[in-house]
Protein backbone atom coordinates (compact mmCIF):
# COMPACT_ATOMS: atom_id res chain seq x y z
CA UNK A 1 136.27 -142.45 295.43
CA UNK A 2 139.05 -141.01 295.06
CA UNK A 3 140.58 -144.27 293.51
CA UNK A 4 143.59 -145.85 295.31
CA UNK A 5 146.10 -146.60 292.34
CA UNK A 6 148.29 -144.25 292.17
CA UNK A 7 148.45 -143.40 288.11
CA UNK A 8 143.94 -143.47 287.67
CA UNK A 9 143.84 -141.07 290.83
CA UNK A 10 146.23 -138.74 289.01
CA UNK A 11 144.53 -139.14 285.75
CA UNK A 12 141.02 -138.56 288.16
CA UNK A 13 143.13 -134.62 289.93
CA UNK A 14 143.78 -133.69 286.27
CA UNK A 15 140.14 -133.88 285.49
CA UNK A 16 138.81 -132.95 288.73
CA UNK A 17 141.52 -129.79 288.96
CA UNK A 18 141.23 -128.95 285.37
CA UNK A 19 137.59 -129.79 284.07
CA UNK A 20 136.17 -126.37 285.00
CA UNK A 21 139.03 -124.66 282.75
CA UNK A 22 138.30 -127.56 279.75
CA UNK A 23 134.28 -127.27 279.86
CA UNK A 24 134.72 -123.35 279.60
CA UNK A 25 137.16 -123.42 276.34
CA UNK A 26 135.31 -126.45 274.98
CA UNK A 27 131.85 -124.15 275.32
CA UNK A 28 133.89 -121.51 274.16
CA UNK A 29 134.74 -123.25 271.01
CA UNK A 30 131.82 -125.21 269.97
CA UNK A 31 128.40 -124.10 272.21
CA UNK A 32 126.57 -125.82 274.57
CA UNK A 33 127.11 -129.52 274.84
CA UNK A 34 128.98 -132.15 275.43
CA UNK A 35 132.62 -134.24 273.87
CA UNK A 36 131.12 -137.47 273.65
CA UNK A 37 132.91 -140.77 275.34
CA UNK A 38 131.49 -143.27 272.86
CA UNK A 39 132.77 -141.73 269.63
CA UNK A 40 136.04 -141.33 271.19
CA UNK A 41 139.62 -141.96 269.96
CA UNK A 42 143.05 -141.26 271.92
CA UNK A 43 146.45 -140.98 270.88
CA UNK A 44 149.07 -142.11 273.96
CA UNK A 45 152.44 -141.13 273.22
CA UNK A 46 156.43 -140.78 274.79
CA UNK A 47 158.26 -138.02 274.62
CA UNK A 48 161.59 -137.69 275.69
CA UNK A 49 163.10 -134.95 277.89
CA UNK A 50 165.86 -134.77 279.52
CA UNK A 51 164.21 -134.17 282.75
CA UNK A 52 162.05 -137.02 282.21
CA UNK A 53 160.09 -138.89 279.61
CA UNK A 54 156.65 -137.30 279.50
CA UNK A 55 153.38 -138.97 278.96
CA UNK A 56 151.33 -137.26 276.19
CA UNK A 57 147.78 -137.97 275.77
CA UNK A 58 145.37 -136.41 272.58
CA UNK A 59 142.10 -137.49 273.44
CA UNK A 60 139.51 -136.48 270.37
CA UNK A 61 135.42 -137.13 271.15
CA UNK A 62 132.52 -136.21 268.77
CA UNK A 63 130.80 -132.72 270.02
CA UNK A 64 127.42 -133.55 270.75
CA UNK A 65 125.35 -130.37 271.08
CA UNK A 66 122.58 -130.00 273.46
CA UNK A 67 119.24 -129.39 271.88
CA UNK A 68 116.84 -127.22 273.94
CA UNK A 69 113.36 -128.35 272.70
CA UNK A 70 110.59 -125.83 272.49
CA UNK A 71 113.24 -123.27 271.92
CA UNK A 72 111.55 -119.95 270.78
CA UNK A 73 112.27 -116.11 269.72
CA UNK A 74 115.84 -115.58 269.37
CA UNK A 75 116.92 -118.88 271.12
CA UNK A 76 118.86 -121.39 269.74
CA UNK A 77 117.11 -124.72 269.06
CA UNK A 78 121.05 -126.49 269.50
CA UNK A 79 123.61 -125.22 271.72
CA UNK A 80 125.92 -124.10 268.94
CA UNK A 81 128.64 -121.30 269.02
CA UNK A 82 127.07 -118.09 267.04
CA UNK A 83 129.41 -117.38 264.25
């Protein structure tokens, strides 16, 4: 690692650059967990510009929350946002 094609090691930088900034808003959003990678759809589109086509990719992923077992008090049992 890193990989050595060119358009999976840039795929690989956006994730590696940008994860920290997606786990916080995802956490943000939903809790403690995880977007899961088996009950996963994405959408891979073109968009034209006129500097460039751009790639657009929508990547959806069941939220899987974590469960804390033995949880007690005021703790959450699931790692869900408090509403």
């Amino acid at each position: 690692m890193p990989p050595t094609d060119p358009l999976i090691y840039r795929l690989y930088e956006l994730v590696m650059v940008n994860g920290p900034a997606l786990k916080a808003l995802i956490e943000e959003e939903f809790g403690d967990g995880i977007m899961s990678a088996i009950d996963f759809d994405m959408d891979i589109t073109r968009k034209s510009d006129p500097k460039g086509d751009r790639v657009s990719l929508g990547m959806t992923g069941k939220f899987l929350p974590y469960k804390y077992y033995g949880a007690t008090g005021n703790a959450l049992a699931y790692g869900l946002k408090e509403e």
